[in-house]
C-alpha atoms as a PDB file:
ATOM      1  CA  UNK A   1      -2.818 -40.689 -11.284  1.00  0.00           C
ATOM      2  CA  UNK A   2      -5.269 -39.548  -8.598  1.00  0.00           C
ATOM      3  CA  UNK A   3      -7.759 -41.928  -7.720  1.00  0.00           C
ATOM      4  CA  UNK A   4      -8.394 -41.627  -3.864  1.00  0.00           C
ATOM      5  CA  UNK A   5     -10.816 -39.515  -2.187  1.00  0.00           C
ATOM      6  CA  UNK A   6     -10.327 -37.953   0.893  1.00  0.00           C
ATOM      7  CA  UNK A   7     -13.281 -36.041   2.470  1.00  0.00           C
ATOM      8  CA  UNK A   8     -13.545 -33.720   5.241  1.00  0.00           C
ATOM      9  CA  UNK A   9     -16.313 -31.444   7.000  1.00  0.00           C
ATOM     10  CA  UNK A  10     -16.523 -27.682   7.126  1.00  0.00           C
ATOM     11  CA  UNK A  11     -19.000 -24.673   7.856  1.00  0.00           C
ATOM     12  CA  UNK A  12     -20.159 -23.229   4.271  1.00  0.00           C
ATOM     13  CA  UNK A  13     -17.939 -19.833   5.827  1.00  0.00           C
ATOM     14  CA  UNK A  14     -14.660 -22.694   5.416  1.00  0.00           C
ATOM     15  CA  UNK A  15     -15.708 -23.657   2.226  1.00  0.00           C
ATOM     16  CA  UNK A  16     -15.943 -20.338   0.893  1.00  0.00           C
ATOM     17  CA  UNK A  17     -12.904 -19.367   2.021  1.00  0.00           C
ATOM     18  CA  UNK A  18     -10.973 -21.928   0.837  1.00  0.00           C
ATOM     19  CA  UNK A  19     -12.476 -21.695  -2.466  1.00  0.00           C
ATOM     20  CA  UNK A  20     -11.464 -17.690  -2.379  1.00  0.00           C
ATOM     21  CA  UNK A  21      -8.182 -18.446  -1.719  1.00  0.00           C
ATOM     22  CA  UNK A  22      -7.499 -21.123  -4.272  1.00  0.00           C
ATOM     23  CA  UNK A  23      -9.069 -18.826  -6.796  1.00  0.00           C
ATOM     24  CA  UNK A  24      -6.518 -16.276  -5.642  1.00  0.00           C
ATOM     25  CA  UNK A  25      -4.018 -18.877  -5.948  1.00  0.00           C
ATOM     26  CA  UNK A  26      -4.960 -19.477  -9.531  1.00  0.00           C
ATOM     27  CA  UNK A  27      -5.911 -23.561  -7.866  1.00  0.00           C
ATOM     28  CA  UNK A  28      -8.447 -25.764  -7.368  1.00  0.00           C
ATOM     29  CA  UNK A  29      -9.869 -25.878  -4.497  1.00  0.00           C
ATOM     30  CA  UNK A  30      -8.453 -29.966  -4.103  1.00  0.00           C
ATOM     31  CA  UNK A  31      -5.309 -28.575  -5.608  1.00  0.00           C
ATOM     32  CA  UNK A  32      -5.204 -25.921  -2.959  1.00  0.00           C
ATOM     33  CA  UNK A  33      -5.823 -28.266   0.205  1.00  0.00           C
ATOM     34  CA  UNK A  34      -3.722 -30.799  -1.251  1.00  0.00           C
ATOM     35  CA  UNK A  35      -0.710 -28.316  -1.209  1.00  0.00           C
ATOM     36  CA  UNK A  36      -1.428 -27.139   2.346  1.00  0.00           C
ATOM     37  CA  UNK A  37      -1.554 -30.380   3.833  1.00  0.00           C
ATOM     38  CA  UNK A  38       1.906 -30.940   2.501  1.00  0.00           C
ATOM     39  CA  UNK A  39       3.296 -27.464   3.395  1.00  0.00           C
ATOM     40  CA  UNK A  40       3.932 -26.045   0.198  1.00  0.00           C
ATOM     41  CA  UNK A  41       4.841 -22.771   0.031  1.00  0.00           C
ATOM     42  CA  UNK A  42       0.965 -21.315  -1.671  1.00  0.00           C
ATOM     43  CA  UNK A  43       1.802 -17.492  -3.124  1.00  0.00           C
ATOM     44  CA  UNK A  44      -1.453 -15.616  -4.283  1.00  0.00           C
ATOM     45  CA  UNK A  45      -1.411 -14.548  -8.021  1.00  0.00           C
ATOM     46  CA  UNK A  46      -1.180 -10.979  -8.867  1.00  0.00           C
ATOM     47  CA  UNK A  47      -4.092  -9.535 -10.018  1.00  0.00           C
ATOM     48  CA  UNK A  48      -3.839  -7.318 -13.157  1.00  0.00           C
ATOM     49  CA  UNK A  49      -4.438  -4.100 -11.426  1.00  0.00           C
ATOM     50  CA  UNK A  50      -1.270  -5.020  -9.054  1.00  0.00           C
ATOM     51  CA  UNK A  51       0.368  -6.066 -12.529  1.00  0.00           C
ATOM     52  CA  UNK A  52      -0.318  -2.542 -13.560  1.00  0.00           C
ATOM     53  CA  UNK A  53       1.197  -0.797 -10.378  1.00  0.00           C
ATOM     54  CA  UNK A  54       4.263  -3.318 -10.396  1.00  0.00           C
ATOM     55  CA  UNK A  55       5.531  -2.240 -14.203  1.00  0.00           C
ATOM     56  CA  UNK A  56       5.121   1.171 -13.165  1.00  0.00           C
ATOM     57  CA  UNK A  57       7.564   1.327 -10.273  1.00  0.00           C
ATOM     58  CA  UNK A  58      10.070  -0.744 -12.496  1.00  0.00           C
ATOM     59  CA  UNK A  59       9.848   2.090 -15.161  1.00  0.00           C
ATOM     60  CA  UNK A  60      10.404   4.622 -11.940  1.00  0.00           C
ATOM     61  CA  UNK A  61      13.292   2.664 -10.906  1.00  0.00           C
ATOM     62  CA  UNK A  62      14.808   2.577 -14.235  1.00  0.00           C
ATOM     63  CA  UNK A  63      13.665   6.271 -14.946  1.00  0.00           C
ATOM     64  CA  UNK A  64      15.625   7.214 -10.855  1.00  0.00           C
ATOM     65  CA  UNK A  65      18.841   5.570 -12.387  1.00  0.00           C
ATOM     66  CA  UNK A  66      19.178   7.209 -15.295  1.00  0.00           C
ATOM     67  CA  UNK A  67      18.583  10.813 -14.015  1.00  0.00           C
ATOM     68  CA  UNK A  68      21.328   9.348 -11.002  1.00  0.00           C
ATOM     69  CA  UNK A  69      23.594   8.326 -13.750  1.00  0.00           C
ATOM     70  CA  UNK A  70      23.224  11.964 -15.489  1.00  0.00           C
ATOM     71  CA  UNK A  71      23.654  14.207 -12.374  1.00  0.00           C
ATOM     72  CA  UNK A  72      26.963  11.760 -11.079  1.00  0.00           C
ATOM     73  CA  UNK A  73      29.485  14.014 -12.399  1.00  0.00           C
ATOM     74  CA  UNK A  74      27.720  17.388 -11.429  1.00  0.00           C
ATOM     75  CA  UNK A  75      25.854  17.020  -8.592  1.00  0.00           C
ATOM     76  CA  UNK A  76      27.074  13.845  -6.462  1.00  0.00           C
ATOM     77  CA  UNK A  77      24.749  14.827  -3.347  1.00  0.00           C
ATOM     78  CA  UNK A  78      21.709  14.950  -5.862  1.00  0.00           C
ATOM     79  CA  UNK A  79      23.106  11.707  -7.367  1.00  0.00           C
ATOM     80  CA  UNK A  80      23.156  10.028  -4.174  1.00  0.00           C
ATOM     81  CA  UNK A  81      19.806  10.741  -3.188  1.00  0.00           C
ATOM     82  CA  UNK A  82      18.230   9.749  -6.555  1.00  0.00           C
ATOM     83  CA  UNK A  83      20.311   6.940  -6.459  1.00  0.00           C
ATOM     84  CA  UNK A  84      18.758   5.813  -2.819  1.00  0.00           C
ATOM     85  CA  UNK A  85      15.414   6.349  -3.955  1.00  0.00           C
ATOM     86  CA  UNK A  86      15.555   4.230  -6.901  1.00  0.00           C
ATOM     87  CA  UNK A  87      17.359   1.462  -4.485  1.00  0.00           C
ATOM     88  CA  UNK A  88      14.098   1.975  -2.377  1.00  0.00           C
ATOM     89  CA  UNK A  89      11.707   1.819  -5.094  1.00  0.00           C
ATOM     90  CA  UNK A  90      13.653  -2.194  -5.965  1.00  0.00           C
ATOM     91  CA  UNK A  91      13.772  -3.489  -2.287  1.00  0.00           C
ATOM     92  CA  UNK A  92       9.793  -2.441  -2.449  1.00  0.00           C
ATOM     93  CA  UNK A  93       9.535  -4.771  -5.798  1.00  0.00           C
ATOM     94  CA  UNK A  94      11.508  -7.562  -4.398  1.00  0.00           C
ATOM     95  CA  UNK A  95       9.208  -7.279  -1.391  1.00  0.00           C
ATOM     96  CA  UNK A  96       6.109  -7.344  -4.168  1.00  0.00           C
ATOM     97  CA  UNK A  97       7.482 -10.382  -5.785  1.00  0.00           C
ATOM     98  CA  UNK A  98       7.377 -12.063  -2.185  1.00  0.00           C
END
């Protein structure tokens, strides 16, 4: 149980920012400074426009493989390239997910 207080002084430009960024972090703000103090790791939510844009790539990347997988046996060249795109497309999510 939290029962301490610990207080510390910055500009109202600090303050604001802070509070942006724990917003953006889906935190408190004493959550927030709390969890950079300690070092954590503090990854920004997505918002749902990014959301939006993220399960549209996957559907891309599925959509790449599957015209890959249908040109394999007639077209390898084609195939390959499709294939490499829809490889590029998932390194660019993984990236996202970062």
């Amino acid at each position: 149980m939290k029962r301490e207080f610990i207080q510390f002084r910055c500009s109202i430009y600090e303050k604001k920012m802070l509070k942006l960024k724990a917003k953006k972090a889906g935190l408190s703000l004493s959550e927030y400074c709390r969890s950079s103090a300690f070092g954590h790791n503090i990854i920004e939510r997505l918002t749902p426009e990014q959301m939006e844009h993220y399960a549209m790539l996957v559907k891309y990347k599925n959509n790449f493989k599957r015209i890959s997988n249908m040109f394999k046996k007639r077209n390898p060249k084609l195939s390959n390239e499709v294939e490499q795109l829809a490889n590029e497309i998932r390194n660019h999510l993984y990236n996202f997910n970062k």
